[in-house]
N, C-alpha and C. Protein backbone atom coordinates (compact mmCIF):
# COMPACT_ATOMS: atom_id res chain seq x y z
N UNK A 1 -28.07 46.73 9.01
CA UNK A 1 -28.08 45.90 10.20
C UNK A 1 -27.95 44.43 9.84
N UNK A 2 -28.83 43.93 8.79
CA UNK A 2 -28.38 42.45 8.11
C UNK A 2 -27.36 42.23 8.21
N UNK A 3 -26.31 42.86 7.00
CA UNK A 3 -25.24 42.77 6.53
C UNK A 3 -24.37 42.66 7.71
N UNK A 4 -23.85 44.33 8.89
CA UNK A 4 -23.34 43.61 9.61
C UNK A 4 -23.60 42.18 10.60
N UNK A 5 -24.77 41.84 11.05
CA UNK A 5 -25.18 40.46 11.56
C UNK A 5 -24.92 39.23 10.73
N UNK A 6 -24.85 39.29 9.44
CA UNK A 6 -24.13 38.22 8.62
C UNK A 6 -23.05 38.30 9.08
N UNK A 7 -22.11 39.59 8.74
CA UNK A 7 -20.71 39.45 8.46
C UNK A 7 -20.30 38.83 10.14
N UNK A 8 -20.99 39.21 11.08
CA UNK A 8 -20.16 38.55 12.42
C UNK A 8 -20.85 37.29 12.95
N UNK A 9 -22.07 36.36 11.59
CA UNK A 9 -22.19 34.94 12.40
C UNK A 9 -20.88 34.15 11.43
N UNK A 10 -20.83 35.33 9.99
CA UNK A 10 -20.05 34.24 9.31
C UNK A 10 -18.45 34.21 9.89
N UNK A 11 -17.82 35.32 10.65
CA UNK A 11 -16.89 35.12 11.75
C UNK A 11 -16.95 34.25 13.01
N UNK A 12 -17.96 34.15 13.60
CA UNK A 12 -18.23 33.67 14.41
C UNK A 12 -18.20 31.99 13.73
N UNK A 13 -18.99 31.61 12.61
CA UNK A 13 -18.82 30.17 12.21
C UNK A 13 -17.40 29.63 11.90
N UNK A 14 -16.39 30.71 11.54
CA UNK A 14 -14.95 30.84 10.79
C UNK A 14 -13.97 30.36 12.55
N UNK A 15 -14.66 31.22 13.30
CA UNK A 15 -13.68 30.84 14.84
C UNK A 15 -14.10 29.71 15.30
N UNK A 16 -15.61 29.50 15.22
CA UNK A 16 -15.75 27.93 15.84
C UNK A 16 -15.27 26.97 14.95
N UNK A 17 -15.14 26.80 13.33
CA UNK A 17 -14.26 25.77 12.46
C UNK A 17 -13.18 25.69 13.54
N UNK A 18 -12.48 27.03 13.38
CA UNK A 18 -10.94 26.78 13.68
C UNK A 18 -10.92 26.25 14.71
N UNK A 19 -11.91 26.22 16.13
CA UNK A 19 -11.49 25.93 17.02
C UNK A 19 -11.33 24.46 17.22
N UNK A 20 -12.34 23.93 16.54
CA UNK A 20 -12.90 22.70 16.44
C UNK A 20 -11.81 21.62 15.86
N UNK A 21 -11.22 22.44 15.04
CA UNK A 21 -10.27 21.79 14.54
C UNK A 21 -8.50 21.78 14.97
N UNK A 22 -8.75 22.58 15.78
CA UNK A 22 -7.54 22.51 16.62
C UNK A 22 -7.76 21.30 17.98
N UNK A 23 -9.29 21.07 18.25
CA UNK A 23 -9.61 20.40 19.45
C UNK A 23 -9.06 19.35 18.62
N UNK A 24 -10.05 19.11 17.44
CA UNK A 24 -9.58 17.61 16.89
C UNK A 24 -7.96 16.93 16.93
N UNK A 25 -7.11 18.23 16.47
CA UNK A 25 -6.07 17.49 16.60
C UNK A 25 -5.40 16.95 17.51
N UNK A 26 -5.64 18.11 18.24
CA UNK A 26 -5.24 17.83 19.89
C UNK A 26 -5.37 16.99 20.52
N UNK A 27 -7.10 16.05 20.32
CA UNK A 27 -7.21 14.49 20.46
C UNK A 27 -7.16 14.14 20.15
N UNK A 28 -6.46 14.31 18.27
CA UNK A 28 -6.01 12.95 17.95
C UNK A 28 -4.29 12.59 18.25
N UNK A 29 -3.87 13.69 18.85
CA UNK A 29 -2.35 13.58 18.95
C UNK A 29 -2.40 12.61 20.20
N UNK A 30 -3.10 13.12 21.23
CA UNK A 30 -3.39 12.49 22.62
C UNK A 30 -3.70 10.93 22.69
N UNK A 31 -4.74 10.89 22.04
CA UNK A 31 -4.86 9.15 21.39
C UNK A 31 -3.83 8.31 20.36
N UNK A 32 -2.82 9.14 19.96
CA UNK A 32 -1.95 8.29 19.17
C UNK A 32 -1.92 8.41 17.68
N UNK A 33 -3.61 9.22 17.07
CA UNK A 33 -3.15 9.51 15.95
C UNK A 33 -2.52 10.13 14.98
N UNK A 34 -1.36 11.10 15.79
CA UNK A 34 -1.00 11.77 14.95
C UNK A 34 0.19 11.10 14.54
N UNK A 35 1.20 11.20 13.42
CA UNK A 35 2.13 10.72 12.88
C UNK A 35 3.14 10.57 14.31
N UNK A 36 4.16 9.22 14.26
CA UNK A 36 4.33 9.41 15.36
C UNK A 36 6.03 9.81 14.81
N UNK A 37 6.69 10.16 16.05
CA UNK A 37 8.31 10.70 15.20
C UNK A 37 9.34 9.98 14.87
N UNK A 38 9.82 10.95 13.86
CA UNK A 38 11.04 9.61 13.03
C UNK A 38 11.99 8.81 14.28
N UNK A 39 12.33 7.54 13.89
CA UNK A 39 12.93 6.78 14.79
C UNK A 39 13.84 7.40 14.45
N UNK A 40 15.35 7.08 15.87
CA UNK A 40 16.27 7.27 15.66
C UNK A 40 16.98 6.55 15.00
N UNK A 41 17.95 6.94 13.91
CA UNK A 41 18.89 5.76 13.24
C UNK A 41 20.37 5.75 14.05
N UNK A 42 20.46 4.11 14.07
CA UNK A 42 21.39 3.77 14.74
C UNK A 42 22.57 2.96 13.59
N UNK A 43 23.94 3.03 13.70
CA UNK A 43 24.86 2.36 12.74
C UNK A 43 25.83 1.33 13.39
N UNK A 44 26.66 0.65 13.06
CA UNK A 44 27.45 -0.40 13.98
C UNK A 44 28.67 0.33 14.74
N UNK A 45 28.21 0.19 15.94
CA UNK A 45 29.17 1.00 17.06
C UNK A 45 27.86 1.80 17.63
N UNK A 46 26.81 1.86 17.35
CA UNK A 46 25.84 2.93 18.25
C UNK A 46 26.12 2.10 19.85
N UNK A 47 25.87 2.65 20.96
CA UNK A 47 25.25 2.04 21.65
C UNK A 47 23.61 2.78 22.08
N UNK A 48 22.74 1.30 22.21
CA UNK A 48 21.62 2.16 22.26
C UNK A 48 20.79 1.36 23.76
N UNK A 49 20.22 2.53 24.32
CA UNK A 49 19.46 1.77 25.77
C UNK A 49 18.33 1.64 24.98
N UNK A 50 17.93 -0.12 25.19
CA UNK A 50 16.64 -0.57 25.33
C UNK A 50 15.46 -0.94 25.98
N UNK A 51 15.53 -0.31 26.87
CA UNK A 51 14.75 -0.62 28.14
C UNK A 51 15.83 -1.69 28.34
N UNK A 52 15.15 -2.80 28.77
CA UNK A 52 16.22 -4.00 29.45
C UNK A 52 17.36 -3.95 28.87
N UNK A 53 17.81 -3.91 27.64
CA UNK A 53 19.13 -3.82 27.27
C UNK A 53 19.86 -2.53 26.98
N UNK A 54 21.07 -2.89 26.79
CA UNK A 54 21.74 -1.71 26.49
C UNK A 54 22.62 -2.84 24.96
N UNK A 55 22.43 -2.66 23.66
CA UNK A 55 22.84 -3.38 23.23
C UNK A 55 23.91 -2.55 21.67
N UNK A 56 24.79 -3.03 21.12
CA UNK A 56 25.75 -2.01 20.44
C UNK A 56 25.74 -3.02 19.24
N UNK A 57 25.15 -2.84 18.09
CA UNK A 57 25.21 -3.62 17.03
C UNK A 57 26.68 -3.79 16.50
N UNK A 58 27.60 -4.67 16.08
CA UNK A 58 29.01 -4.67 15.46
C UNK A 58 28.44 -4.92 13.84
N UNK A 59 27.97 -6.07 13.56
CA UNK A 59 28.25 -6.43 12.28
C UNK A 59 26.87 -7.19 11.61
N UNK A 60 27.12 -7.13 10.62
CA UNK A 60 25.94 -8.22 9.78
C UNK A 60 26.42 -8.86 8.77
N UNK A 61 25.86 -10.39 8.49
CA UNK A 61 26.56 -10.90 7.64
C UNK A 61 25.86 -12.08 7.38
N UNK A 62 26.32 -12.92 6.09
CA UNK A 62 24.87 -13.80 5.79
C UNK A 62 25.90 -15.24 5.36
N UNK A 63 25.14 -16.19 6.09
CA UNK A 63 26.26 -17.84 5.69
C UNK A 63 25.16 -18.51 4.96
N UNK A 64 25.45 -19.51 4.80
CA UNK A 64 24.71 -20.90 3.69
C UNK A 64 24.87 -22.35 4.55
N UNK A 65 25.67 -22.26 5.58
CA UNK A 65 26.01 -22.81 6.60
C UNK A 65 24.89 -24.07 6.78
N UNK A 66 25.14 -25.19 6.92
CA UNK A 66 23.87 -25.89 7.64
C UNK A 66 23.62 -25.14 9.11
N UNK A 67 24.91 -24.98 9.82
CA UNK A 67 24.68 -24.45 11.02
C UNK A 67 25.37 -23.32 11.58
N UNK A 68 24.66 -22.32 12.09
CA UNK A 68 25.53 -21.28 12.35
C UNK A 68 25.10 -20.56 13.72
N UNK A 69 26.91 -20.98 14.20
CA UNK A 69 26.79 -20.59 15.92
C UNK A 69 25.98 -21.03 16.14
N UNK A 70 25.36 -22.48 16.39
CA UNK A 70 24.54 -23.18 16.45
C UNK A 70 23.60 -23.37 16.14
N UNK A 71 22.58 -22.70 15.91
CA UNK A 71 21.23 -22.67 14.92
C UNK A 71 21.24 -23.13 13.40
N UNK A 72 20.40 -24.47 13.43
CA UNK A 72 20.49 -25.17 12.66
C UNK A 72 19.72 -24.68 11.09
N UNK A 73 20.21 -24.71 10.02
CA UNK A 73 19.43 -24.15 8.74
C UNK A 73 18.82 -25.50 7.89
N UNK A 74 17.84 -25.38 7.85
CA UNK A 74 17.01 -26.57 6.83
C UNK A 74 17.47 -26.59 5.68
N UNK A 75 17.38 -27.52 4.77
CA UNK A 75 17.64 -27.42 2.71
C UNK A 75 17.15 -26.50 2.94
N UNK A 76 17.33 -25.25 1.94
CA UNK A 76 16.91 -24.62 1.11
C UNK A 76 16.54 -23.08 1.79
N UNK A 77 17.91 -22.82 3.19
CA UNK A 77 17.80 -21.85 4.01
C UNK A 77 18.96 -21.36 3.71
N UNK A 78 18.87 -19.77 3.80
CA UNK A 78 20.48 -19.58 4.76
C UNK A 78 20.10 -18.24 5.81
N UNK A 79 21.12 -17.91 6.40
CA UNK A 79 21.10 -17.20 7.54
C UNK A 79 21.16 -15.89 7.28
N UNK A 80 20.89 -14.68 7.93
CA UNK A 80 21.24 -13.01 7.96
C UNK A 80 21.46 -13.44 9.29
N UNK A 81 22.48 -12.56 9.38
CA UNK A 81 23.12 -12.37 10.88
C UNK A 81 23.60 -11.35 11.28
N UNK A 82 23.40 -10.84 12.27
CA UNK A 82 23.82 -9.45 12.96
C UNK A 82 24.28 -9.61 14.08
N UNK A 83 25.52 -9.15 14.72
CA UNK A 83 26.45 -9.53 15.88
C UNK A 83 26.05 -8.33 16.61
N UNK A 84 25.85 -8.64 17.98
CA UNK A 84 25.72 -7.33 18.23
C UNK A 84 26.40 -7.55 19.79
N UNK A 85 26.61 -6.65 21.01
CA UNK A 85 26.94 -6.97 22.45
C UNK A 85 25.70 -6.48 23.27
N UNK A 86 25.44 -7.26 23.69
CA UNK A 86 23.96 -7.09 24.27
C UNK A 86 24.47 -7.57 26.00
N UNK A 87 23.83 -6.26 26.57
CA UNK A 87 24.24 -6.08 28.41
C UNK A 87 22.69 -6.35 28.84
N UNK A 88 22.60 -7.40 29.88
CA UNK A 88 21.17 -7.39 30.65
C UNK A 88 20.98 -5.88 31.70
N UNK A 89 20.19 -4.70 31.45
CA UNK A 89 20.13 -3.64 32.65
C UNK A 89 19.58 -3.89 33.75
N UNK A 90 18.93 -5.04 33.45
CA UNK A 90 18.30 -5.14 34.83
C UNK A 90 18.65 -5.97 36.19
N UNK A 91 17.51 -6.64 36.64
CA UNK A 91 18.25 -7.01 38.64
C UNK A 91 18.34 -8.49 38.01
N UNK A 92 17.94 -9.37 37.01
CA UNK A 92 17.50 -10.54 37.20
C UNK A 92 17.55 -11.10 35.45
N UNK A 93 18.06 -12.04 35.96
CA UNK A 93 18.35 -13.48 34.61
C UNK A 93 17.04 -12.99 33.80
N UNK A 94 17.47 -13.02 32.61
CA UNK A 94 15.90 -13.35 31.59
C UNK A 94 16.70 -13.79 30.26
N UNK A 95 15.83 -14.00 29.43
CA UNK A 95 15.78 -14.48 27.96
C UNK A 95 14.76 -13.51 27.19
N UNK A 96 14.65 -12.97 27.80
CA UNK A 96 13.19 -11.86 26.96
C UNK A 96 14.32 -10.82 25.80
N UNK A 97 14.81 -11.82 24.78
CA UNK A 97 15.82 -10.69 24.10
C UNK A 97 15.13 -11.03 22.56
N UNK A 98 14.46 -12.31 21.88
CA UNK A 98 14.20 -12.46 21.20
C UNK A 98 13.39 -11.22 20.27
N UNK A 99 12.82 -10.47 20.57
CA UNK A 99 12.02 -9.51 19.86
C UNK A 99 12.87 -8.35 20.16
N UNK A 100 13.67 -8.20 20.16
CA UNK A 100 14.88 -6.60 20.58
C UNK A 100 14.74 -6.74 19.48
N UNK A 101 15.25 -7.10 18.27
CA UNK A 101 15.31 -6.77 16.73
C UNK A 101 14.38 -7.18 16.38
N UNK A 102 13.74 -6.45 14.93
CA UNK A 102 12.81 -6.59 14.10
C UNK A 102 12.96 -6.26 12.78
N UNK A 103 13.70 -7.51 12.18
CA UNK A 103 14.09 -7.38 10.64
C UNK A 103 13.17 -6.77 9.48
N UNK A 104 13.24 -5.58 9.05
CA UNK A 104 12.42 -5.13 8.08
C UNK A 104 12.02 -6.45 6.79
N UNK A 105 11.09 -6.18 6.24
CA UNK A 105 10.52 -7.10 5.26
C UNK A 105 11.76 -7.41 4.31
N UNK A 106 12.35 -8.44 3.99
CA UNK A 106 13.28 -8.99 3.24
C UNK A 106 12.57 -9.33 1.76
N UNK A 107 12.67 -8.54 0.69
CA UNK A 107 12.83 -8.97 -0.86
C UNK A 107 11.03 -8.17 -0.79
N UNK A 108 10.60 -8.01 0.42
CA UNK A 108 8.86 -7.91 0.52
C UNK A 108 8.33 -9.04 1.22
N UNK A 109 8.87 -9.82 1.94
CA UNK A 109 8.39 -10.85 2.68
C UNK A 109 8.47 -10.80 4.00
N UNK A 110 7.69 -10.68 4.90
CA UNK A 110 8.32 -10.05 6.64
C UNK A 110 9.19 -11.39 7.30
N UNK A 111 9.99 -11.37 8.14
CA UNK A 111 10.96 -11.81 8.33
C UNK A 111 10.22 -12.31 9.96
N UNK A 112 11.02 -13.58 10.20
CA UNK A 112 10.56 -14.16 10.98
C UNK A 112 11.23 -13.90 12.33
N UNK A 113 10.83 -14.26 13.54
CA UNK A 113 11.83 -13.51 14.43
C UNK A 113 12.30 -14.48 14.61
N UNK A 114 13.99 -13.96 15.39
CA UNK A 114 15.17 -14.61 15.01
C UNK A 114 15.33 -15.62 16.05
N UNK A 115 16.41 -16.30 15.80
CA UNK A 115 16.74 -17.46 16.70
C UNK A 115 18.53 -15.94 17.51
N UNK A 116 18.51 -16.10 18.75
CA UNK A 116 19.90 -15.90 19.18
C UNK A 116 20.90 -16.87 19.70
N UNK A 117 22.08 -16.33 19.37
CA UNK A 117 22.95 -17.47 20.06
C UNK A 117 24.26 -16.98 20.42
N UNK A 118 24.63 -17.60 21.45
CA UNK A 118 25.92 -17.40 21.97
C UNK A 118 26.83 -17.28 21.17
N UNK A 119 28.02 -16.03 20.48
CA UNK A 119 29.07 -16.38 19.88
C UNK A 119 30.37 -17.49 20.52
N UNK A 120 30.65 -16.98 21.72
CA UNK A 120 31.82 -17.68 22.10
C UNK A 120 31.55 -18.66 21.94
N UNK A 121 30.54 -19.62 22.71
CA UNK A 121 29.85 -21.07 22.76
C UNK A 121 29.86 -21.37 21.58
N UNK A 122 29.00 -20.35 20.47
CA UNK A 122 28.31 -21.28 19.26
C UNK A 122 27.22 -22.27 19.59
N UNK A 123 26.11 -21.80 20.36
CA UNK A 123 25.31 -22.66 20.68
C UNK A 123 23.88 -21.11 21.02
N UNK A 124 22.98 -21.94 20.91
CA UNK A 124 21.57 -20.98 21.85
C UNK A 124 22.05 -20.38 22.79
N UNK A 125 21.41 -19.34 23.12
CA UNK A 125 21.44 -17.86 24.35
C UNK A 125 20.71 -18.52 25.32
N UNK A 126 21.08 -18.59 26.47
CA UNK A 126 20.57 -19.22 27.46
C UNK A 126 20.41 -18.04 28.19
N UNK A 127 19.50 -17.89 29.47
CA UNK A 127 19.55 -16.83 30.10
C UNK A 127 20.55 -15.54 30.28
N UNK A 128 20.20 -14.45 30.23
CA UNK A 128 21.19 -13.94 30.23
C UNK A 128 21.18 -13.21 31.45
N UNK A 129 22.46 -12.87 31.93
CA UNK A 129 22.55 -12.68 33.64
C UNK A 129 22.91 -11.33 33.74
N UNK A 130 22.47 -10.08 34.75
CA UNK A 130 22.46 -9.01 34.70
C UNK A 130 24.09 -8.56 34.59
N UNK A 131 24.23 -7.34 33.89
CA UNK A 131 25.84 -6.58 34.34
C UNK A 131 26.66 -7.72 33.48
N UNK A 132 26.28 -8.75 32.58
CA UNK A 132 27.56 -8.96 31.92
C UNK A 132 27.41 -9.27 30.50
N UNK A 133 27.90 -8.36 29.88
CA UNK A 133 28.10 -8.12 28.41
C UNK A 133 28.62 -9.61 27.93
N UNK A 134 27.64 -9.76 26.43
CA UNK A 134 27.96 -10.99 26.01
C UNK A 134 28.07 -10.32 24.27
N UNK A 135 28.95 -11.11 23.51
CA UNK A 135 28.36 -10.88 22.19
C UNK A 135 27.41 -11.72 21.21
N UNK A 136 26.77 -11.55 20.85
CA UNK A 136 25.25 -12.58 20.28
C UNK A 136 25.12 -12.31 19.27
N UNK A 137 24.25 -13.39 18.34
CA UNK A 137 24.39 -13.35 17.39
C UNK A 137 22.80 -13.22 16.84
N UNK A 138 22.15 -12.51 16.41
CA UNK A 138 20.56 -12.83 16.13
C UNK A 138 20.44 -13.18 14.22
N UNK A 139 19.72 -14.27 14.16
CA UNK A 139 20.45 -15.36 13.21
C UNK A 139 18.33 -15.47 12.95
N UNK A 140 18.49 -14.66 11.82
CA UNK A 140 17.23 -14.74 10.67
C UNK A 140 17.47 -15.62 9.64
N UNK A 141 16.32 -16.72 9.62
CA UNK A 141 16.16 -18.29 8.74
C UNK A 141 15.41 -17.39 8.02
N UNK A 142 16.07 -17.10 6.64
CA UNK A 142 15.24 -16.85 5.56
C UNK A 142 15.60 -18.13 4.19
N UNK A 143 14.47 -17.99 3.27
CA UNK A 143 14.76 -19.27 2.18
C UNK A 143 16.20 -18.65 0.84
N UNK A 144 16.19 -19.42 0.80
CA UNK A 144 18.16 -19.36 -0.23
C UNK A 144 17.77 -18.59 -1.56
N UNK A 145 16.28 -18.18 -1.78
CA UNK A 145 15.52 -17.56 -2.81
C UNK A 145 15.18 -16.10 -2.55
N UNK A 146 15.36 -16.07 -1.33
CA UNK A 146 15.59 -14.46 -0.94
C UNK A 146 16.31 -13.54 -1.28
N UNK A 147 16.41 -12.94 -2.19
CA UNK A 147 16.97 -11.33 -2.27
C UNK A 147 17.49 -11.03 -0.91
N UNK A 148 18.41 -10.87 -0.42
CA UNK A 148 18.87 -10.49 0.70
C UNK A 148 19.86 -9.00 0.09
N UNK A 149 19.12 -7.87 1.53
CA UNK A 149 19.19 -6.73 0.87
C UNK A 149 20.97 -6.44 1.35
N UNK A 150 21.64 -5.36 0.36
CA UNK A 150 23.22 -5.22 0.84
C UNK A 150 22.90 -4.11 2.12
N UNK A 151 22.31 -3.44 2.67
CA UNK A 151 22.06 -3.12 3.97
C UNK A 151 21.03 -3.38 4.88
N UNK A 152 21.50 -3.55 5.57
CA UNK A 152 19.86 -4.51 6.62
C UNK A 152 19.54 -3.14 7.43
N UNK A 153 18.25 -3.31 7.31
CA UNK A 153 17.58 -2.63 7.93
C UNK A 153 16.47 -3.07 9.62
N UNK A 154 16.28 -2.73 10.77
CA UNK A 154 15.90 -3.31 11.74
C UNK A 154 15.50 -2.32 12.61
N UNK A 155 14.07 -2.78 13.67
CA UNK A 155 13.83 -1.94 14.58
C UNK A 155 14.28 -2.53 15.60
N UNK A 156 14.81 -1.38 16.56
CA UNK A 156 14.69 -1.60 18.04
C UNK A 156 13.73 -1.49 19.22
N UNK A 157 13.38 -2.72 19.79
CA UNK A 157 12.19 -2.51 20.20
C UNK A 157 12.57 -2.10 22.11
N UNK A 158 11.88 -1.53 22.58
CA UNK A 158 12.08 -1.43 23.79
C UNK A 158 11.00 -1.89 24.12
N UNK A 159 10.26 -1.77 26.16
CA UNK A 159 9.82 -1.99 26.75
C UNK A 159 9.43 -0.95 27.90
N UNK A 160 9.12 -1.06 28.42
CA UNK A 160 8.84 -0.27 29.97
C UNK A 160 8.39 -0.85 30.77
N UNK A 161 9.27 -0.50 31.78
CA UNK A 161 9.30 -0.89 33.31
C UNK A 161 7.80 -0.99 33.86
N UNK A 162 6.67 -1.65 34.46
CA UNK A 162 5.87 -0.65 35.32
C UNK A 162 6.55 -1.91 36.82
N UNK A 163 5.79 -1.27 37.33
CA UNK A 163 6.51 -1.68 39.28
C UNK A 163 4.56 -2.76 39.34
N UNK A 164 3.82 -2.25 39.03
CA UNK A 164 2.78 -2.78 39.40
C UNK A 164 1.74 -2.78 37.93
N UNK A 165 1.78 -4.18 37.21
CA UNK A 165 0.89 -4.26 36.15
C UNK A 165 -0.56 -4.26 36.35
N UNK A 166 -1.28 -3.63 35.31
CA UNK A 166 -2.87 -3.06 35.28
C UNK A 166 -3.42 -4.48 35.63
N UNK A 167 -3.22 -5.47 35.05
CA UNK A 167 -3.68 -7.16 34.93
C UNK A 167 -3.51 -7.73 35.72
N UNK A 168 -2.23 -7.82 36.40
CA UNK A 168 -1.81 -9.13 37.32
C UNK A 168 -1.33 -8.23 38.31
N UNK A 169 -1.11 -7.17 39.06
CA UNK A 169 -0.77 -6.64 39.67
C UNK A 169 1.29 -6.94 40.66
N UNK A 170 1.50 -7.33 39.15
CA UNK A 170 2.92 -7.83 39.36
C UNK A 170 3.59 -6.94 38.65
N UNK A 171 4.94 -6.84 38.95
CA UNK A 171 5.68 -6.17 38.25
C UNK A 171 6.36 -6.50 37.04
N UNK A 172 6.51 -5.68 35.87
CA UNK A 172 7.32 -6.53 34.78
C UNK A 172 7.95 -5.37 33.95
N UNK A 173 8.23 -5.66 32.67
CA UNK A 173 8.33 -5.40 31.44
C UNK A 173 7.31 -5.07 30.31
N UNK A 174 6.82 -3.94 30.51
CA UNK A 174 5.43 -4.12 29.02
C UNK A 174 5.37 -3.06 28.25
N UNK A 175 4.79 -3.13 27.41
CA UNK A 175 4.56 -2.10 26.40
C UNK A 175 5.42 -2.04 25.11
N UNK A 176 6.12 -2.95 24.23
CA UNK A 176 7.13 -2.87 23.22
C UNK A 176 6.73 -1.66 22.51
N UNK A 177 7.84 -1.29 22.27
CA UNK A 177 7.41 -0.09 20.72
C UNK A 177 9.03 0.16 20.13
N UNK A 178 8.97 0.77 19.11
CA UNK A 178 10.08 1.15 18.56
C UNK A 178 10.77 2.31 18.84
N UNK A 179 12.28 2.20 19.35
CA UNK A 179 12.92 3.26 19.61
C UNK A 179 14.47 3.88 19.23
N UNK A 180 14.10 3.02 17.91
CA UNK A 180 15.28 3.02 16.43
C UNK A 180 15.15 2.01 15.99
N UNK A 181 15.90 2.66 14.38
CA UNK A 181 16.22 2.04 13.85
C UNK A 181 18.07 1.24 13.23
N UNK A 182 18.55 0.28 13.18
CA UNK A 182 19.54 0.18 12.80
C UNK A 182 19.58 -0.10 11.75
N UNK A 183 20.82 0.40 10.61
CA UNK A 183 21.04 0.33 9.51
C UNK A 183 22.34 0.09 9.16
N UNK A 184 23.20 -1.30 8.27
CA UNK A 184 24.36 -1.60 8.54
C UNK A 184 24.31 -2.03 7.34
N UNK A 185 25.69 -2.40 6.93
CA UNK A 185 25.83 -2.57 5.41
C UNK A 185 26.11 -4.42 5.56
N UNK A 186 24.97 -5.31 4.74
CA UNK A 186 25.56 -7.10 4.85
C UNK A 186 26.42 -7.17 4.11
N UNK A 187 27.69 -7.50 5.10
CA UNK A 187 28.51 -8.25 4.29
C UNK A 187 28.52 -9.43 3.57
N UNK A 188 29.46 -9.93 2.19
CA UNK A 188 29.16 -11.17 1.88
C UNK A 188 28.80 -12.41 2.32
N UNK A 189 28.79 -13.55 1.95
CA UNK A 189 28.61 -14.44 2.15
C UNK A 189 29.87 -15.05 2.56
N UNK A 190 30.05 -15.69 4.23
CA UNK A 190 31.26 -16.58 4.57
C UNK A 190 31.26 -17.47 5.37
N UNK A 191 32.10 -18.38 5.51
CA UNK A 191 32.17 -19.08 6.88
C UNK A 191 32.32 -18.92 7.83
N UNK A 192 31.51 -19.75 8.73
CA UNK A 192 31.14 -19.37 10.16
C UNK A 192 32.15 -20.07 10.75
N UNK A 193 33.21 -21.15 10.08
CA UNK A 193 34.01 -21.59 11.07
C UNK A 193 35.72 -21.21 10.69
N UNK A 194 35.56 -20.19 9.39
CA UNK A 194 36.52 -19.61 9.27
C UNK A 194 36.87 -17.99 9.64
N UNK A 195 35.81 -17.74 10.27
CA UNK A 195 35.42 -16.26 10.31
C UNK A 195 36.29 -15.76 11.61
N UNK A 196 37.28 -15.09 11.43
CA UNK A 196 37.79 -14.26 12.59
C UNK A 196 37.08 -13.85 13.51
N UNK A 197 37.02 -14.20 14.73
CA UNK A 197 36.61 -13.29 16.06
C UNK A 197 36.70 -12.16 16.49
């Protein structure tokens, strides 16, 4: 009578582990801790929806330029640059484009967020107005001592809509997170005022 009464608390302790440990995961997946899933990789020509944007990376490429497409480089800078066509999706003018890319750590140093700018102009991104495709340039000031890697690597960050925010009870844009990655090969080093369009 022992023996079997052992053998079915030590089953009984064996089903409550397991269960326990299936609860655990279950809340930790629910809260966010479980690994979260591989981003998607994106290459030049993806087009990818970003919440507000819908934006299609073309190219990357790195000058020495004092200035490029307007953004000015200090001594002892030069530029990474990535061209990309970036569409506003939404009802209304914004500038909220600055954090769409997120340059992976350069040489091991995290990368600062970028300045954008108008290609055609060659000047700063000024608002950008819904429904019309522009091509832009997002133009990373790193120092002339940088290892700059031969493929750039970058996240895409999105957003979400809510209609009515928890805080201000206004509507917006919130929540950034990553929803790819792009990966493109930098081309050499050239001029920005010899560079084909």
């Amino acid at each position: 009578m022992r023996v079997a009464f052992g053998k079915l608390r030590a089953r009984l302790a064996t089903g409550i582990g397991s269960t326990i440990a299936v609860c655990a995961a279950t809340v930790y997946g629910i809260l966010g801790a479980a690994p979260p899933p591989a981003a998607t990789e994106y290459t030049a020509g993806s087009q990818i929806e970003a919440g507000q944007w819908q934006v299609i990376p073309r190219r990357a490429w790195v000058s020495e330029e004092k200035k490029v497409l307007g953004v000015r480089l200090q001594e002892g800078e030069r530029a990474l640059v990535v061209e990309a066509d970036l569409n506003n999706r939404t009802q209304a003018s914004t500038r909220d484009y600055a954090k769409l890319l997120k340059l992976h750590p350069v040489g091991g140093v995290p990368a600062p967020d970028p300045e954008v700018a108008l290609v055609r102009e060659a000047r700063p991104l000024p608002l950008l107005h819904p429904g019309l495709a522009e091509r832009v340039a997002f133009v990373w000031k790193l120092p002339a001592s940088a290892v700059l890697p031969t493929s750039l690597d970058a996240d895409v960050i999105a957003k979400t809509y809510k209609p009515v925010d928890n805080l201000y009870g206004t509507p917006g844009w919130f929540n950034p997170r990553v929803v790819g990655r792009i990966t493109m090969a930098v081309e050499a080093t050239e001029s920005v005022a010899g560079r084909a369009s």
